[in-house]
Protein backbone atom coordinates (compact mmCIF):
# COMPACT_ATOMS: atom_id res chain seq x y z
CA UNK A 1 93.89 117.81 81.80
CA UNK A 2 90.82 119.04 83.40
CA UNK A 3 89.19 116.02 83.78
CA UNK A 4 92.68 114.70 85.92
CA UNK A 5 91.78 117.59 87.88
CA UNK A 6 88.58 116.84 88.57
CA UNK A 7 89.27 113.64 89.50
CA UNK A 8 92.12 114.32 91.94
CA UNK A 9 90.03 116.31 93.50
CA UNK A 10 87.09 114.18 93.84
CA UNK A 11 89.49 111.43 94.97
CA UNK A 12 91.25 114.13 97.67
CA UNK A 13 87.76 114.54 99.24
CA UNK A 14 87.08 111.30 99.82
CA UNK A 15 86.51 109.73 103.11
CA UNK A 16 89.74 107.05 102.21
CA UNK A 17 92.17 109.75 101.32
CA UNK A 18 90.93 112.40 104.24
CA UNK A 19 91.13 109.94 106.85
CA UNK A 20 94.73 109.26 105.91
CA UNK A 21 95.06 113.05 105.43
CA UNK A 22 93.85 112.95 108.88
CA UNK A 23 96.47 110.28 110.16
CA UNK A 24 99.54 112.11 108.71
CA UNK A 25 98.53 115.61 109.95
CA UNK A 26 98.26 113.59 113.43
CA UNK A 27 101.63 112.15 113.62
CA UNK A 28 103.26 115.39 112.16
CA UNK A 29 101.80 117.22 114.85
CA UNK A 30 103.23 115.10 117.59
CA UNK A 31 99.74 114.01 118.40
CA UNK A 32 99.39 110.94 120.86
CA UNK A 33 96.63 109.35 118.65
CA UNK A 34 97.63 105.77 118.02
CA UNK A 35 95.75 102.61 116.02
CA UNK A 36 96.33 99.81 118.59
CA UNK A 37 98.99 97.04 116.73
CA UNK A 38 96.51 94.36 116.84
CA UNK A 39 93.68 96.26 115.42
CA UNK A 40 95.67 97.31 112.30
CA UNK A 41 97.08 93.47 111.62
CA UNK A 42 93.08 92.52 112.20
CA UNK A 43 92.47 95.11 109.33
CA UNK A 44 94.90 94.50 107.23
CA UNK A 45 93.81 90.38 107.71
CA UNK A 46 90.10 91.32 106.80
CA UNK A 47 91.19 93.63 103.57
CA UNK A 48 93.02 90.96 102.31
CA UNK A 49 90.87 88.74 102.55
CA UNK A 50 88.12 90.71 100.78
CA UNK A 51 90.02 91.69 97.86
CA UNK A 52 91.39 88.23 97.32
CA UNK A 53 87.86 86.77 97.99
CA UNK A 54 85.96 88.91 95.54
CA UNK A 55 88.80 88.53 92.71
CA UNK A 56 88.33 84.95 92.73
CA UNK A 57 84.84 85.03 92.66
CA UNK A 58 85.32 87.15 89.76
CA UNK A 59 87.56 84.56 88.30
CA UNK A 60 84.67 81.47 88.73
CA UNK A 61 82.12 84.10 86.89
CA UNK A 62 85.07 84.61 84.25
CA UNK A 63 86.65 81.98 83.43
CA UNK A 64 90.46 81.13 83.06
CA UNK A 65 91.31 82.38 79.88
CA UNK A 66 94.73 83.74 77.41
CA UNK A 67 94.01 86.82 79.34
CA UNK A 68 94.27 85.81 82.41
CA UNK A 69 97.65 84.54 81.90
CA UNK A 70 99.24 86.73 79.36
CA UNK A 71 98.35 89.32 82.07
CA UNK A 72 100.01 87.68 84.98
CA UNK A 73 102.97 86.59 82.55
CA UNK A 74 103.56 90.80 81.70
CA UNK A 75 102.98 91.50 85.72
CA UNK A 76 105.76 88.95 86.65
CA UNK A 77 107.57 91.07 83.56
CA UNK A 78 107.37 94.74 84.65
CA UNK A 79 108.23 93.33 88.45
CA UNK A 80 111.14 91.84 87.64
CA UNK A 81 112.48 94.66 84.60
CA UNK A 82 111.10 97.87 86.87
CA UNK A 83 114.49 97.59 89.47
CA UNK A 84 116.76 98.06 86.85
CA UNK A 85 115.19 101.25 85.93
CA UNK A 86 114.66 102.42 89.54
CA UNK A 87 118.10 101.93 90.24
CA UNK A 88 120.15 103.03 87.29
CA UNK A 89 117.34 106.69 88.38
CA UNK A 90 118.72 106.10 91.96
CA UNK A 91 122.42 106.42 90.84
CA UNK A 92 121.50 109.29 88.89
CA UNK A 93 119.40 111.61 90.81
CA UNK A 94 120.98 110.39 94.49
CA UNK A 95 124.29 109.50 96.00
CA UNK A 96 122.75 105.93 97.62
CA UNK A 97 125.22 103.11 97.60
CA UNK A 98 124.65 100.24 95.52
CA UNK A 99 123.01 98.19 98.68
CA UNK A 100 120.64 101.21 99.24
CA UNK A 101 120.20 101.84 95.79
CA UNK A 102 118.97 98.08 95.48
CA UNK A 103 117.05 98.27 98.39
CA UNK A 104 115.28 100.78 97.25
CA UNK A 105 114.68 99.83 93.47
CA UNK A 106 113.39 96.26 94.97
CA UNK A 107 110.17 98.30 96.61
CA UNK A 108 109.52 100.30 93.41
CA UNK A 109 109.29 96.89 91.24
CA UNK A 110 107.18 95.06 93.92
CA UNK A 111 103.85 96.58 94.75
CA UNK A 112 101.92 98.01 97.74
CA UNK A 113 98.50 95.91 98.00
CA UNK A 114 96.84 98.49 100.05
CA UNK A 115 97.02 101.35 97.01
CA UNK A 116 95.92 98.34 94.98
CA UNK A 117 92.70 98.41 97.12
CA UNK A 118 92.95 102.03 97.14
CA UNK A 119 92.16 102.04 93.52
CA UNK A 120 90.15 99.56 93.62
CA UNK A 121 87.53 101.29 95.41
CA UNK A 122 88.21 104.50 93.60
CA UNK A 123 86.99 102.17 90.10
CA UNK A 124 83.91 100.89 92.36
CA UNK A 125 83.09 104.05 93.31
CA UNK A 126 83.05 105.62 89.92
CA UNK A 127 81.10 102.45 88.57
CA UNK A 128 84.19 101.32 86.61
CA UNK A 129 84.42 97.81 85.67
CA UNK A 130 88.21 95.90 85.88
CA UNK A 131 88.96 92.08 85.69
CA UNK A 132 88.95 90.19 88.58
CA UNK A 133 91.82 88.44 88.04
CA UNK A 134 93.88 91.38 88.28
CA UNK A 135 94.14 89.96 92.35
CA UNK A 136 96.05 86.99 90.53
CA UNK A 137 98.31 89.24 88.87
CA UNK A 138 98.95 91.53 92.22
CA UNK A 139 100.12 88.74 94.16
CA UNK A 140 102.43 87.59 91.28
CA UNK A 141 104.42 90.86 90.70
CA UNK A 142 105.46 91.22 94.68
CA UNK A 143 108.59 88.56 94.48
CA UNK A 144 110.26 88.88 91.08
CA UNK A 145 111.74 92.23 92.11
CA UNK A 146 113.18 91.00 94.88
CA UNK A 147 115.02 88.92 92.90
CA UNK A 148 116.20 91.66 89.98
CA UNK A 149 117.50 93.78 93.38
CA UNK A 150 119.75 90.87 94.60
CA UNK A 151 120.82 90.62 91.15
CA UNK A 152 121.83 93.98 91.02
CA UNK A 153 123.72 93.69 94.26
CA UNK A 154 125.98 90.35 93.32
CA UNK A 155 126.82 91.66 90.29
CA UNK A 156 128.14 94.66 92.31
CA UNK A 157 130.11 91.85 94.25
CA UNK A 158 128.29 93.21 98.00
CA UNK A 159 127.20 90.03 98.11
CA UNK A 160 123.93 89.13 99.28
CA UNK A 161 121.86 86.65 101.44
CA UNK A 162 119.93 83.75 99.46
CA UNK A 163 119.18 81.13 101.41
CA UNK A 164 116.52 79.21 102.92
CA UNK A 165 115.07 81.84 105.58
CA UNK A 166 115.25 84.36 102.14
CA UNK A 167 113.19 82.07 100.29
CA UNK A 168 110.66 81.48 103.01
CA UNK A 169 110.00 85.55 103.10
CA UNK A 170 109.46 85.44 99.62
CA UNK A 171 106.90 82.91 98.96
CA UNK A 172 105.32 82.84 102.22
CA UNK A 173 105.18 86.29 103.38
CA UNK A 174 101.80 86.87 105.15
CA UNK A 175 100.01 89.17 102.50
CA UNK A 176 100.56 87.12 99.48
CA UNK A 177 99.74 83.56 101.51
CA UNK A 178 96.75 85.60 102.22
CA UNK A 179 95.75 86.97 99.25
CA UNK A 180 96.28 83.37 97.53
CA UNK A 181 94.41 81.44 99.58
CA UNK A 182 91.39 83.93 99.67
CA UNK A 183 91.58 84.16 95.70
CA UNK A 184 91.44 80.10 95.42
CA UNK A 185 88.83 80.32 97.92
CA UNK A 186 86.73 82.52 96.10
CA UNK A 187 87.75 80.99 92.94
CA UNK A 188 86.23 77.69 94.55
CA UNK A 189 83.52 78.80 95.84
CA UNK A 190 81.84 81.08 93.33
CA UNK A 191 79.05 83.49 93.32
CA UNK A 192 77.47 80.51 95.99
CA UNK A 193 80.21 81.40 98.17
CA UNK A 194 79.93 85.14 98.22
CA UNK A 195 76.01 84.87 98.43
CA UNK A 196 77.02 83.61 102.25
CA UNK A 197 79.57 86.06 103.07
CA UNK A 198 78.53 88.82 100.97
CA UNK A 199 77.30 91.33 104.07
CA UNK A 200 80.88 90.65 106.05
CA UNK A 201 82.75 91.46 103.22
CA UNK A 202 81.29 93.81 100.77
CA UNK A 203 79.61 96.55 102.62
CA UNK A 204 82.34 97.28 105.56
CA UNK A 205 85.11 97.49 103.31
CA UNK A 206 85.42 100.87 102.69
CA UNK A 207 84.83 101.93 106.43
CA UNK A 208 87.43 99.61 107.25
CA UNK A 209 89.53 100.39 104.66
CA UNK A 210 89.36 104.55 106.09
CA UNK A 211 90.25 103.36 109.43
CA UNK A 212 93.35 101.40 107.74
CA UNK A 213 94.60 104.69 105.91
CA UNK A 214 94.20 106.40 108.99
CA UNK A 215 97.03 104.15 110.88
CA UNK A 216 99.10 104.24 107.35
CA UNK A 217 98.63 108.18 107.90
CA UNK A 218 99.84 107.74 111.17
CA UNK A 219 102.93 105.41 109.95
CA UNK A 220 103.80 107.60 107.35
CA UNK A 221 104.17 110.97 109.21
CA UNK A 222 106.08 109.53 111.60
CA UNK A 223 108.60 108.06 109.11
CA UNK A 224 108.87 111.67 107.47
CA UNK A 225 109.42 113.29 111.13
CA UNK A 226 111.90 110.68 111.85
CA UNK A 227 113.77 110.76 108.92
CA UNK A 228 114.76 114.30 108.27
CA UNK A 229 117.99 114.83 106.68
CA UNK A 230 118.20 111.03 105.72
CA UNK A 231 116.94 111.68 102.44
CA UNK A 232 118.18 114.26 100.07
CA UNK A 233 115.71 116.17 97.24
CA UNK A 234 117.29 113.69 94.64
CA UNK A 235 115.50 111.15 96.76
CA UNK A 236 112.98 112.78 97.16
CA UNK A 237 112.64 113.75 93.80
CA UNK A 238 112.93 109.81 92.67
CA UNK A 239 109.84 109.13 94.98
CA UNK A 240 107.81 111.00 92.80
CA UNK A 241 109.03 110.56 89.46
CA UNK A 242 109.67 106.53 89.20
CA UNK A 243 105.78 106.14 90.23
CA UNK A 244 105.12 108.31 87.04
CA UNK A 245 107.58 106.31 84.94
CA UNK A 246 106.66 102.53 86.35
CA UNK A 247 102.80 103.52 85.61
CA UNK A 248 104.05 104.73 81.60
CA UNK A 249 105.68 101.54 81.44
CA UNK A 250 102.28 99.64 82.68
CA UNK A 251 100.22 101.67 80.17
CA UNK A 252 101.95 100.64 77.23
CA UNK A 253 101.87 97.14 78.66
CA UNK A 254 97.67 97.37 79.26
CA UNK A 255 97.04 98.79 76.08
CA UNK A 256 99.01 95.77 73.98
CA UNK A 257 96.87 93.34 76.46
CA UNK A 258 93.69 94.90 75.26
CA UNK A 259 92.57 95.34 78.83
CA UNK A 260 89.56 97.43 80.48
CA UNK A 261 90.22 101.03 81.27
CA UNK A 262 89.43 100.05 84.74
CA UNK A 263 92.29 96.80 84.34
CA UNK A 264 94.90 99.37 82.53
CA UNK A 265 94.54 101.92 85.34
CA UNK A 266 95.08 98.85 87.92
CA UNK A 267 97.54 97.47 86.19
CA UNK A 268 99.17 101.13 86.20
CA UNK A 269 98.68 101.66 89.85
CA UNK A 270 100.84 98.52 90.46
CA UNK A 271 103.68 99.35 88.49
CA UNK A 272 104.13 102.50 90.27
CA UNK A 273 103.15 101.49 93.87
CA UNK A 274 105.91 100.48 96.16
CA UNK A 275 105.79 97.91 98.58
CA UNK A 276 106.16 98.66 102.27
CA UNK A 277 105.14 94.78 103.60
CA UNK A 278 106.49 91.82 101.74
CA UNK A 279 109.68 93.50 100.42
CA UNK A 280 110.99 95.29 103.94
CA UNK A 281 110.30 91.88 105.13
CA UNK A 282 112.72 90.50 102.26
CA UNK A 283 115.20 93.10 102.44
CA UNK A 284 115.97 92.77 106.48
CA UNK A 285 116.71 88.78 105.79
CA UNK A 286 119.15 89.32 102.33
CA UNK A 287 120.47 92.83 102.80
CA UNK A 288 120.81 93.84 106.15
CA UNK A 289 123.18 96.57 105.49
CA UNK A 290 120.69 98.50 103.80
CA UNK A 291 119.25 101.74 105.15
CA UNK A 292 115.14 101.00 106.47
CA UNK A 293 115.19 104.63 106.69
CA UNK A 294 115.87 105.31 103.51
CA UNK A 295 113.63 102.88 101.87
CA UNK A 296 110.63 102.73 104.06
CA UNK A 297 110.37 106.79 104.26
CA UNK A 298 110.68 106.91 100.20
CA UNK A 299 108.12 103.57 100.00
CA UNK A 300 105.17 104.62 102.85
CA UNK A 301 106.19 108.49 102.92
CA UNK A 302 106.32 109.68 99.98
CA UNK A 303 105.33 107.06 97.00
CA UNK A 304 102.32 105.97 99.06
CA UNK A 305 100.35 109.64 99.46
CA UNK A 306 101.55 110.59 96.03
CA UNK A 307 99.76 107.98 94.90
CA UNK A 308 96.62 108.23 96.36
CA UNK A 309 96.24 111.67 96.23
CA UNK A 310 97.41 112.81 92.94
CA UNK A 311 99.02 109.12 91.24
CA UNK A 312 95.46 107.33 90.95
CA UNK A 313 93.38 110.28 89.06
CA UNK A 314 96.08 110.68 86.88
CA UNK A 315 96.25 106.95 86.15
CA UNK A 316 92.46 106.49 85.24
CA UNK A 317 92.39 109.93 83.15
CA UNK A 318 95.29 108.43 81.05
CA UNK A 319 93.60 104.49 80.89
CA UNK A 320 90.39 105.97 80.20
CA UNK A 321 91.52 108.83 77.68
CA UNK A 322 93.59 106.20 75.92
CA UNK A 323 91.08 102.99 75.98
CA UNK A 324 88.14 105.44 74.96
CA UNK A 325 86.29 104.03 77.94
């Protein structure tokens, strides 16, 4: 327990997590500091890019092996089986209709790619070692909770939209075309490639990285000033405890794979992240009755900082207790 401690608050007093301290504290404050639209998209491009880049360049050093895709089989697993435990929670602790309820549970099975990064860096930092590959299995557990959520929803009989312009968000949202392409990129190129690129991508990542948190910080207190009386402490209550569960689920899952402490604790930041690009994206196209407020606030205001203040210490205590790394 101490050693969770420690590492929250190492983690809590790190330039990433301070500068989105810094953002939130900002926008609750009604302050009129801003991160222009185009710079965050231009960040959000170049982190992408980096992550995906450097995971398959991982993968060329590697190797495709059993791992590789008995990993990316159980991601695609716990993405599409996590909805059905966020929303049978979300009928429990809250009074969200089935559409919101959905909504919701679809965020909570997909994953947010900028706590993936988040923890990451926190594994870099601390000299950890992970598989690269585990970019591979981030971009395949964003779309098959998407598709447990719409499940959920026709079953209810609320219908819901699956069509062609449905299909298109799914598999060629921005962030996972970009996190592909970078991956087979890297992949391609190898160690040659990075050797070129290594001083664009490697060494301003984390400064870039603080400057993204700091406009998340910004989004996020905004969202919670906006939203007050939207969600009730049920709700609030879920946005804390599924991350907890999801990450349980992940562990078990790691620990069968025989993975790294630094791959378990990725693979457990995941499972309890909640996406806040690809699935709002999703969720405006097939279920445009559902509440953004409701989903985006729980997602980006309260998931996201519980993550990366207090979710992502936890996480590597437990992998690393339980791995013996």
């Amino acid at each position: 327990m101490e050693g969770i401690f420690t590492l929250a608050g190492q983690n809590l007093l790190s330039p990433i997590i301070l500068s989105f301290a810094l953002g939130l504290a900002a926008a609750l404050a009604r302050s009129d500091l801003s991160v222009p639209e185009a710079a965050a998209k231009a960040m959000s491009i170049y982190l992408l890019f980096s992550i995906g880049f450097k995971g398959g360049v991982s993968v060329a050093e590697h190797g495709v092996d059993g791992g590789l895709i008995a990993t990316m089989l159980v991601g695609v697993v716990l993405s599409a089986a996590i909805p059905f435990g966020a929303f049978a929670l979300l009928r429990v602790m809250t009074g969200l209709s089935v559409v919101d309820a959905a909504a919701v549970a679809a965020h909570y099975g997909s994953i947010s790619i900028v706590t993936f990064v988040a923890a990451s860096s926190v594994l870099t930092g601390q000299g950890i070692a992970f598989e690269g590959y585990m970019v591979a299995v981030a971009a395949a557990m964003e779309a098959p909770a998407i598709l447990s959520a719409l499940w959920l929803v026709s079953r209810s009989g609320k219908g819901a939209r699956m069509d062609g312009e449905l299909w298109r968000e799914i598999l060629l949202n921005a962030s996972i075309v970009l996190l592909i392409g970078a991956f087979v990129i890297g992949w391609i190129t190898g160690p040659a490639g990075m050797s070129e690129i290594q001083a664009f991508i490697v060494a301003p990542f984390k400064g870039v990285l603080c400057l993204f948190l700091l406009d998340m910080g910004l989004v996020a207190g905004r969202g919670l000033r906006n939203s007050r009386g939207v969600l009730s402490l049920g709700a609030l209550g879920f946005g804390v405890v599924m991350p907890v569960l999801g990450a349980l689920l992940a562990l078990g899952a790691g620990l069968v794979l025989g993975l790294s402490p630094g791959g378990v604790m990725l693979l457990m930041t995941m499972s309890a992240s909640a996406s806040y690009i690809a699935v709002p994206a999703a969720m405006r196209v097939a279920l445009p009755e559902a509440n953004p407020a409701v989903y985006l606030t729980l997602a980006l205001g309260v998931t996201f900082p519980f993550n990366l203040t207090l979710g992502i210490p936890l996480y590597l205590a437990l992998a690393s207790t339980l791995t013996g790394g």
